[in-house]
N, C-alpha and C. Protein backbone atom coordinates (compact mmCIF):
# COMPACT_ATOMS: atom_id res chain seq x y z
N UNK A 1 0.82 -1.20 0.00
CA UNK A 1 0.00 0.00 0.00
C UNK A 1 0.86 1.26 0.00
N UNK A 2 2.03 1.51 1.14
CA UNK A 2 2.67 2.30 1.12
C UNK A 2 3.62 2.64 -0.91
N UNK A 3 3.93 1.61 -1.07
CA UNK A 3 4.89 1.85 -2.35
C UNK A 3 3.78 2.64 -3.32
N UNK A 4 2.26 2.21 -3.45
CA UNK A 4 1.23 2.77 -4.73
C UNK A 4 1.46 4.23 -4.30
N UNK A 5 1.31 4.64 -2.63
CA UNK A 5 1.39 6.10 -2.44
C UNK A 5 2.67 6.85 -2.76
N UNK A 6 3.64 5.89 -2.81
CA UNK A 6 5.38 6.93 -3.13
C UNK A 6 5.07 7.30 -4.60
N UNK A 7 4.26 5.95 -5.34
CA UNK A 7 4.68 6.18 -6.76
C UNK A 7 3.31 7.22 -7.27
N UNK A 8 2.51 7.42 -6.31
CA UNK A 8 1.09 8.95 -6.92
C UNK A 8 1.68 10.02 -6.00
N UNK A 9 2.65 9.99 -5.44
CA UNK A 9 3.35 10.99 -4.85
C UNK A 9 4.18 11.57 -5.98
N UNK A 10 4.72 10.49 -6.31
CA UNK A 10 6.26 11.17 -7.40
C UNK A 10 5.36 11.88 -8.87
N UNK A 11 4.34 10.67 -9.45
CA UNK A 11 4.07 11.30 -10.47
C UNK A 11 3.17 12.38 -9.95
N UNK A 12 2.57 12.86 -9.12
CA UNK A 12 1.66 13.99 -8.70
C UNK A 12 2.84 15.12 -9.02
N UNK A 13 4.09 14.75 -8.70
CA UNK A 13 5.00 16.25 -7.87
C UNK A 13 5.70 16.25 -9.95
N UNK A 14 6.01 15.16 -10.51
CA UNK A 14 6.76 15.59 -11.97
C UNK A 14 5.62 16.26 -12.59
N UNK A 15 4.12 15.93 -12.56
CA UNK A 15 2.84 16.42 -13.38
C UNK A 15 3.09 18.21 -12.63
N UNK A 16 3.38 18.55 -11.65
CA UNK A 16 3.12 19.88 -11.27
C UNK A 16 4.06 20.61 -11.52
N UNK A 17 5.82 20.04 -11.59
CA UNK A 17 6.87 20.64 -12.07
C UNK A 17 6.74 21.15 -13.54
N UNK A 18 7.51 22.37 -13.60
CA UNK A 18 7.62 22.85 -14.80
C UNK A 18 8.90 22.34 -15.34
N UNK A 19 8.06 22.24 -17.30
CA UNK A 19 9.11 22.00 -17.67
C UNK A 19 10.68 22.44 -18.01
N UNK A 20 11.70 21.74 -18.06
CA UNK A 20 12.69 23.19 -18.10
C UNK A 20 13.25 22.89 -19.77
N UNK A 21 13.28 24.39 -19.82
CA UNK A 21 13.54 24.94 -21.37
C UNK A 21 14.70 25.75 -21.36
N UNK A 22 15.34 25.55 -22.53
CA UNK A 22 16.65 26.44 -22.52
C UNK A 22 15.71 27.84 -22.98
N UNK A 23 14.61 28.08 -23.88
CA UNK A 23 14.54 29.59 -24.01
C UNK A 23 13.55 30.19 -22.85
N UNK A 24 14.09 31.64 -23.37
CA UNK A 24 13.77 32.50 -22.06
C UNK A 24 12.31 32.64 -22.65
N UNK A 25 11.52 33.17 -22.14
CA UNK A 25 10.05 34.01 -22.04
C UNK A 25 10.05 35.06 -22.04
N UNK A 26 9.73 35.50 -23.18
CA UNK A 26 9.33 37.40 -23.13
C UNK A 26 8.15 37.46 -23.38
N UNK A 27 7.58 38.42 -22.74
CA UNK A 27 5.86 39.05 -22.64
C UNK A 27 6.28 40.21 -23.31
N UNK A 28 5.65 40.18 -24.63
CA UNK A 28 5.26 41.60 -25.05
C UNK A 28 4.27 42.36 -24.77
N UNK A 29 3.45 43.95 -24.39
CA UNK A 29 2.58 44.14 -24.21
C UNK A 29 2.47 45.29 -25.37
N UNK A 30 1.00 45.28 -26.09
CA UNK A 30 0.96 45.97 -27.07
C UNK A 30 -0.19 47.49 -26.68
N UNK A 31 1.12 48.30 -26.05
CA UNK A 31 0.74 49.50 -25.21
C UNK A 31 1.25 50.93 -26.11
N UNK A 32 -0.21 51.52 -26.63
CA UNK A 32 0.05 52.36 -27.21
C UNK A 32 1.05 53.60 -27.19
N UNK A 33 2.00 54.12 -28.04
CA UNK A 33 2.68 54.97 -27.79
C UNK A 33 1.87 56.82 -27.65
N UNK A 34 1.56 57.51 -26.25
CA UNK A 34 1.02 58.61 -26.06
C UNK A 34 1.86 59.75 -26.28
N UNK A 35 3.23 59.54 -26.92
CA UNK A 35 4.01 60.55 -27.00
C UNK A 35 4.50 60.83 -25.68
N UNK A 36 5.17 62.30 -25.59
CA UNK A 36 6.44 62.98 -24.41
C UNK A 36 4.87 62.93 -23.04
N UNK A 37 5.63 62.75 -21.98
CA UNK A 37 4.81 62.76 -20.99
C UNK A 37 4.45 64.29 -20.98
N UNK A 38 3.74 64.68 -20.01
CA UNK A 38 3.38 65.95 -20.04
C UNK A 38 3.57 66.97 -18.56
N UNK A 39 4.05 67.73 -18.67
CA UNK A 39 5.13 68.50 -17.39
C UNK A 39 3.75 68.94 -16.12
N UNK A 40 4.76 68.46 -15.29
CA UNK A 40 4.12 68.42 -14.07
C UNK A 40 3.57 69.92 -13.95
N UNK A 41 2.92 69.75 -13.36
CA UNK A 41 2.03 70.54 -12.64
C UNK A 41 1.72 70.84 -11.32
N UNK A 42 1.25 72.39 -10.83
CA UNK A 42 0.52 71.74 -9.25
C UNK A 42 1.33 73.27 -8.37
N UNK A 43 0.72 73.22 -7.62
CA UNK A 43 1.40 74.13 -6.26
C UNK A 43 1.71 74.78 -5.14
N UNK A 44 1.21 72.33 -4.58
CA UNK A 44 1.96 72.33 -3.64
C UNK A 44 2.97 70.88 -3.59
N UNK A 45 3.75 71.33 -3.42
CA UNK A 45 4.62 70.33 -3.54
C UNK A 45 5.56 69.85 -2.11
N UNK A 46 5.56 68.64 -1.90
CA UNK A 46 5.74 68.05 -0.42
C UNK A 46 7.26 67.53 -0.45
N UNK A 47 7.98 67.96 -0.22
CA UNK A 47 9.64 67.75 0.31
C UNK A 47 10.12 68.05 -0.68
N UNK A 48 10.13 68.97 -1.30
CA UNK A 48 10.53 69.74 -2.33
C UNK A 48 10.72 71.40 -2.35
N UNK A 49 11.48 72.18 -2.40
CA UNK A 49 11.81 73.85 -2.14
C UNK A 49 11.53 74.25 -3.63
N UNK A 50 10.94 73.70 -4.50
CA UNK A 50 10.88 74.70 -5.48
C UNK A 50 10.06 73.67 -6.68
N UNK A 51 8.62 73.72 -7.30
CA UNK A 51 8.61 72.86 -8.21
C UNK A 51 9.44 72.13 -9.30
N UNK A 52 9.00 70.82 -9.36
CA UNK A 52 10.19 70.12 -10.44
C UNK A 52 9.62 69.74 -11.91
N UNK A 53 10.44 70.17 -12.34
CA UNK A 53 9.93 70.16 -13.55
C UNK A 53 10.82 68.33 -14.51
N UNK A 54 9.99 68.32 -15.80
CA UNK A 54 10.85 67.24 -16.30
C UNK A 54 12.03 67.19 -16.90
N UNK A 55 12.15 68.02 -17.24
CA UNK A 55 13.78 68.41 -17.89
C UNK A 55 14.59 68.24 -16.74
N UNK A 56 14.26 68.51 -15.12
CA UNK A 56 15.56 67.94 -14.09
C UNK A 56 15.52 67.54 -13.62
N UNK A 57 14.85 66.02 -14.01
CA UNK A 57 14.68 64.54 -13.91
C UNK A 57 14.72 63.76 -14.96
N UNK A 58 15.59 64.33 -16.27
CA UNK A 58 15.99 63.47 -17.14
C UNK A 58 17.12 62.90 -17.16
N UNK A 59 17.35 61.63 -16.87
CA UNK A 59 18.12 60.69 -17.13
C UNK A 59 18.09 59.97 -15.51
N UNK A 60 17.01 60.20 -14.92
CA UNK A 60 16.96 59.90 -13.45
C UNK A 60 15.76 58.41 -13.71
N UNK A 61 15.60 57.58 -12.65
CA UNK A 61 14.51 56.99 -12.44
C UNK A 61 13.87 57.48 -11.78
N UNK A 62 12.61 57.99 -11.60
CA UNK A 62 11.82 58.83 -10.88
C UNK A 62 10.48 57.81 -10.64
N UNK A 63 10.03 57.69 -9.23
CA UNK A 63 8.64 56.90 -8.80
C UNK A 63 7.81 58.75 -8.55
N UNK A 64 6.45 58.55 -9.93
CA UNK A 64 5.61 59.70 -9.32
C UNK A 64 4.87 58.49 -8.93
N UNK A 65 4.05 59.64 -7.37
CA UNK A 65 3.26 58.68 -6.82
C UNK A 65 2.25 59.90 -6.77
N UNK A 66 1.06 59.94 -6.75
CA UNK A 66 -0.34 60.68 -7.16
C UNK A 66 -1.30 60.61 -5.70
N UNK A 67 -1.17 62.04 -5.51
CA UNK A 67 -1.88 61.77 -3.98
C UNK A 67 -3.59 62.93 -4.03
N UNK A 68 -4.65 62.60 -3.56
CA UNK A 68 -5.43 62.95 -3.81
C UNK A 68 -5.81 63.73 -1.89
N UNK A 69 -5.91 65.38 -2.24
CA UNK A 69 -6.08 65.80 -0.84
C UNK A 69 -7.58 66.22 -0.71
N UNK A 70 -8.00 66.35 0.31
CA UNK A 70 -9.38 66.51 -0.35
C UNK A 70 -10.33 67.29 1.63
């Protein structure tokens, strides 16, 4: 009894393994191009002495995060 359960053990665990492939996986996503982003705005700005504009944050990684005050 024990050996039927090793052997629906093993094939249970190879059926759930993925297969392995030498090529990689790329996801394309077909996301329209909206053109140049469009310059910030606004005025108030939170840990910042002076609004920022996009020209001096080019070549930076920048996280905008969008806060709603209300």
């Amino acid at each position: 009894m024990k050996s039927w359960l090793w052997i629906l053990l093993v094939l249970l665990c190879a059926s759930c393994a993925s297969p392995a492939t030498t090529e990689s996986t790329t996801i394309e996503a077909d996301f329209p191009d909206l053109g140049p982003a469009p310059e910030l705005s606004g005025d108030a700005w939170i840990n910042s002495d002076a609004p920022l504009r996009l020209e001096d944050l080019r070549g930076r990684v920048v996280l905008v995060e969008m806060w709603t005050f209300g």
